[in-house]
C-alpha atoms as a PDB file:
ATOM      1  CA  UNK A   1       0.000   0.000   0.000  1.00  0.00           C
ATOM      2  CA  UNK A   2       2.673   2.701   0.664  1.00  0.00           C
ATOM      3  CA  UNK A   3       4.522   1.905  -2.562  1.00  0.00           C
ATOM      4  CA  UNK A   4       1.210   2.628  -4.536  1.00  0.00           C
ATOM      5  CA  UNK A   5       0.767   6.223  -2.429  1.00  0.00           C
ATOM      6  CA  UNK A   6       4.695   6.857  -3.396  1.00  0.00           C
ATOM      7  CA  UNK A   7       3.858   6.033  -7.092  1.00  0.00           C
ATOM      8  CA  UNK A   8       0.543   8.286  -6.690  1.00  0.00           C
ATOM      9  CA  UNK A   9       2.052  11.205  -5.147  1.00  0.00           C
ATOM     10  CA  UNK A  10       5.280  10.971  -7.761  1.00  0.00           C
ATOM     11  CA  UNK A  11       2.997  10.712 -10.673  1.00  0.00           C
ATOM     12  CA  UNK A  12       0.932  13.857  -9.355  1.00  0.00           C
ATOM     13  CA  UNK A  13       4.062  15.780  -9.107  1.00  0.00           C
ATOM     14  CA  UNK A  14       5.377  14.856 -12.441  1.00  0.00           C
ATOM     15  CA  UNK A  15       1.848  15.727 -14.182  1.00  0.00           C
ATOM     16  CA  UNK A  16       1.722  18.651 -12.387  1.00  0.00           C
ATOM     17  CA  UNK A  17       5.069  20.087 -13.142  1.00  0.00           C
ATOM     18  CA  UNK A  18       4.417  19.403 -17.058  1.00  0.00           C
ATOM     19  CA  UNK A  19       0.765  20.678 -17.011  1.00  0.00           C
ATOM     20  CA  UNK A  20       2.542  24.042 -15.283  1.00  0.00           C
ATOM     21  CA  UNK A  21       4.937  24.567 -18.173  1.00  0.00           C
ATOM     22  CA  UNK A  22       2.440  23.906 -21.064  1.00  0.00           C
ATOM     23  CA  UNK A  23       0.796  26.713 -19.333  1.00  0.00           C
ATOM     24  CA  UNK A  24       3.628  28.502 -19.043  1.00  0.00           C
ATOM     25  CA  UNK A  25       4.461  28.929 -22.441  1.00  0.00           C
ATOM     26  CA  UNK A  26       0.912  29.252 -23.223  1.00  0.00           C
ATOM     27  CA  UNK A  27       0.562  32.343 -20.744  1.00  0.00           C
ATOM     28  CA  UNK A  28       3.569  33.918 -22.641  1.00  0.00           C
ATOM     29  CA  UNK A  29       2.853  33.070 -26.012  1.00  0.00           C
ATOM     30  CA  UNK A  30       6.324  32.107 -26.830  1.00  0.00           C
ATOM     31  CA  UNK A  31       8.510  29.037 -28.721  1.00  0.00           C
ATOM     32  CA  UNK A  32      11.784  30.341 -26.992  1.00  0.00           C
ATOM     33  CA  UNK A  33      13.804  27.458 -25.835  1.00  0.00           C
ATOM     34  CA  UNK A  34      10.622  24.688 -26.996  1.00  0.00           C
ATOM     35  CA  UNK A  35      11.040  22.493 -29.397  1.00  0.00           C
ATOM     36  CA  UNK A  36       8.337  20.301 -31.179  1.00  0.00           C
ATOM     37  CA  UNK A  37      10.377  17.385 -31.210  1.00  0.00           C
ATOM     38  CA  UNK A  38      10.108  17.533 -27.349  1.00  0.00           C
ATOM     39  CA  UNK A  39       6.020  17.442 -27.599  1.00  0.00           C
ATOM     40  CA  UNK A  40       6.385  14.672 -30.326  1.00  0.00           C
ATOM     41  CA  UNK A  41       8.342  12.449 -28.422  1.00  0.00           C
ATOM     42  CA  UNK A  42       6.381  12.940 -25.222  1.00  0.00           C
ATOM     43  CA  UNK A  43       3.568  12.074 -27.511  1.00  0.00           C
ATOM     44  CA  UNK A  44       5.188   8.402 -28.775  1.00  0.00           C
ATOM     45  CA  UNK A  45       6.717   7.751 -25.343  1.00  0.00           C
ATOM     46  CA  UNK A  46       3.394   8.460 -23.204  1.00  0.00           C
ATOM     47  CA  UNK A  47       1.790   6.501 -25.416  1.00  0.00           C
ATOM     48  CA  UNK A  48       3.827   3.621 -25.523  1.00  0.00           C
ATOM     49  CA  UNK A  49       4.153   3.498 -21.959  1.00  0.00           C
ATOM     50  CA  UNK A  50       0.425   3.886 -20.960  1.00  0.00           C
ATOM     51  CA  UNK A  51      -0.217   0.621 -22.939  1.00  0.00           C
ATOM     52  CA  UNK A  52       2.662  -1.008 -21.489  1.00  0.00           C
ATOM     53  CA  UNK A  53       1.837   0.322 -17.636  1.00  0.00           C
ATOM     54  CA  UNK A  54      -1.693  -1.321 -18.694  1.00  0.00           C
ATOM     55  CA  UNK A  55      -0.685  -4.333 -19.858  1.00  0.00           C
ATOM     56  CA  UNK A  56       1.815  -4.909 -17.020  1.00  0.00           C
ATOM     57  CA  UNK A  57      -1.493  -3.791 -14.752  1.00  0.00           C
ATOM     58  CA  UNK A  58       0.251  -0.741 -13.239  1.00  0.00           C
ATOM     59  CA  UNK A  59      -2.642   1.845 -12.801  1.00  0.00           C
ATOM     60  CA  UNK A  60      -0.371   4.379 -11.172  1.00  0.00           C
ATOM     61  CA  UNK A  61       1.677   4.537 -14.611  1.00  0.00           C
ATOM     62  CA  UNK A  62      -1.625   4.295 -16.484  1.00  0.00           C
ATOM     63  CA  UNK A  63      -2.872   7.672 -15.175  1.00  0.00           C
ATOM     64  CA  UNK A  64       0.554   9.051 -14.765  1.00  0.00           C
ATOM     65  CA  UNK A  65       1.601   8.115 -18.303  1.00  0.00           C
ATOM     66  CA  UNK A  66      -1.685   8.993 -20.094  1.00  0.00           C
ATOM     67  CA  UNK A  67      -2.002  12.333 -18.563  1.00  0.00           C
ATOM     68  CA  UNK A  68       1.291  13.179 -19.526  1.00  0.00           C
ATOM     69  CA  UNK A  69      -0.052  11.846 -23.008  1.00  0.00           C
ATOM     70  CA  UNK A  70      -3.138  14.510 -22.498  1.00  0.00           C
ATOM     71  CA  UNK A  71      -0.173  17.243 -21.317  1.00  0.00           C
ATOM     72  CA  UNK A  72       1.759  16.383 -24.579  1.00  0.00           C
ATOM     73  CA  UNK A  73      -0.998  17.372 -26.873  1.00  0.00           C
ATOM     74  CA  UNK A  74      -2.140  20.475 -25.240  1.00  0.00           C
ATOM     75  CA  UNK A  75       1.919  21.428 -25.123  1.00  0.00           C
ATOM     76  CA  UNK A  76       1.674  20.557 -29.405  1.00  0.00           C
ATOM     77  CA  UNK A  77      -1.139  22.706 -30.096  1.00  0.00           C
ATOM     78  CA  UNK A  78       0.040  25.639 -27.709  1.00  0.00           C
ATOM     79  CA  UNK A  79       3.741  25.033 -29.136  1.00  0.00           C
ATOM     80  CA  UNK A  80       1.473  26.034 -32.653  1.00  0.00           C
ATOM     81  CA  UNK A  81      -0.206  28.481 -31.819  1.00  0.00           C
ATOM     82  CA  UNK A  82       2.761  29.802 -30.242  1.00  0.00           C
ATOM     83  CA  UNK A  83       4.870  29.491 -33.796  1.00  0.00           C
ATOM     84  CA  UNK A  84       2.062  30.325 -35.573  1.00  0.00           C
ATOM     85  CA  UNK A  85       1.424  34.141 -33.131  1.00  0.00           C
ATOM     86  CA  UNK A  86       5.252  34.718 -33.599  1.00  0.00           C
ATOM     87  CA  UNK A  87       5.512  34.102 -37.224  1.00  0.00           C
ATOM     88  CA  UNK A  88       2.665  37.475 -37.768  1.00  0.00           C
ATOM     89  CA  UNK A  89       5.076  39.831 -35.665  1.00  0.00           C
ATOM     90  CA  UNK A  90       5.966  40.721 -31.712  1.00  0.00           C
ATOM     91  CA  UNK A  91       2.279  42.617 -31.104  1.00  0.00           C
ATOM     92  CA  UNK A  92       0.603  39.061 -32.243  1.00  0.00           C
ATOM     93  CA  UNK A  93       2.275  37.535 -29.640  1.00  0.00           C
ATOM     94  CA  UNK A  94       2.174  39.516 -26.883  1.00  0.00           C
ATOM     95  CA  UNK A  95       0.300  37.690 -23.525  1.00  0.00           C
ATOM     96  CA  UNK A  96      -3.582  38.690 -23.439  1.00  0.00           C
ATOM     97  CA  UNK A  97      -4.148  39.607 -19.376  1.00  0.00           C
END
């Protein structure tokens, strides 16, 4: 029982911390320092891992994994909309308060 309430709090950390910095660049409408690659390959490996955590029966990595899956995509789509606000000029992206 306390090795699943380690895994539990770990995995709420770790979804946490990546949910924070998709926001992050979201909140400052910038690409500085992001690549896509990084959102892509959170994408395959989240992915990959959330079947394997559920085929292994490990429901701490399945949440864990798959909402760093969910944090992935958001981070794509912000990481465009980011590229996309930067590519029109500096008062396109410039954070709405």
């Amino acid at each position: 029982m306390s090795a699943d309430i380690i895994g539990w709090i770990s995995a709420a950390v770790l979804v946490l911390t990546i949910s924070r910095q998709v926001y992050t660049q979201w909140r400052t409408c910038s690409v500085e320092g992001v690549s896509k690659w990084l959102f892509i390959g959170q994408l395959t490996a989240s992915l990959g891992f959330t079947v394997y955590s559920y085929l292994v029966d490990n429901w701490v990595f399945v949440f864990a994994n798959f909402f760093i899956f969910l944090t992935a995509v958001a981070g794509e789509f912000v990481y465009m909309r980011n590229k996309r606000l930067s590519q029109r000029g500096p008062a396109a992206g410039t954070p709405q308060r």
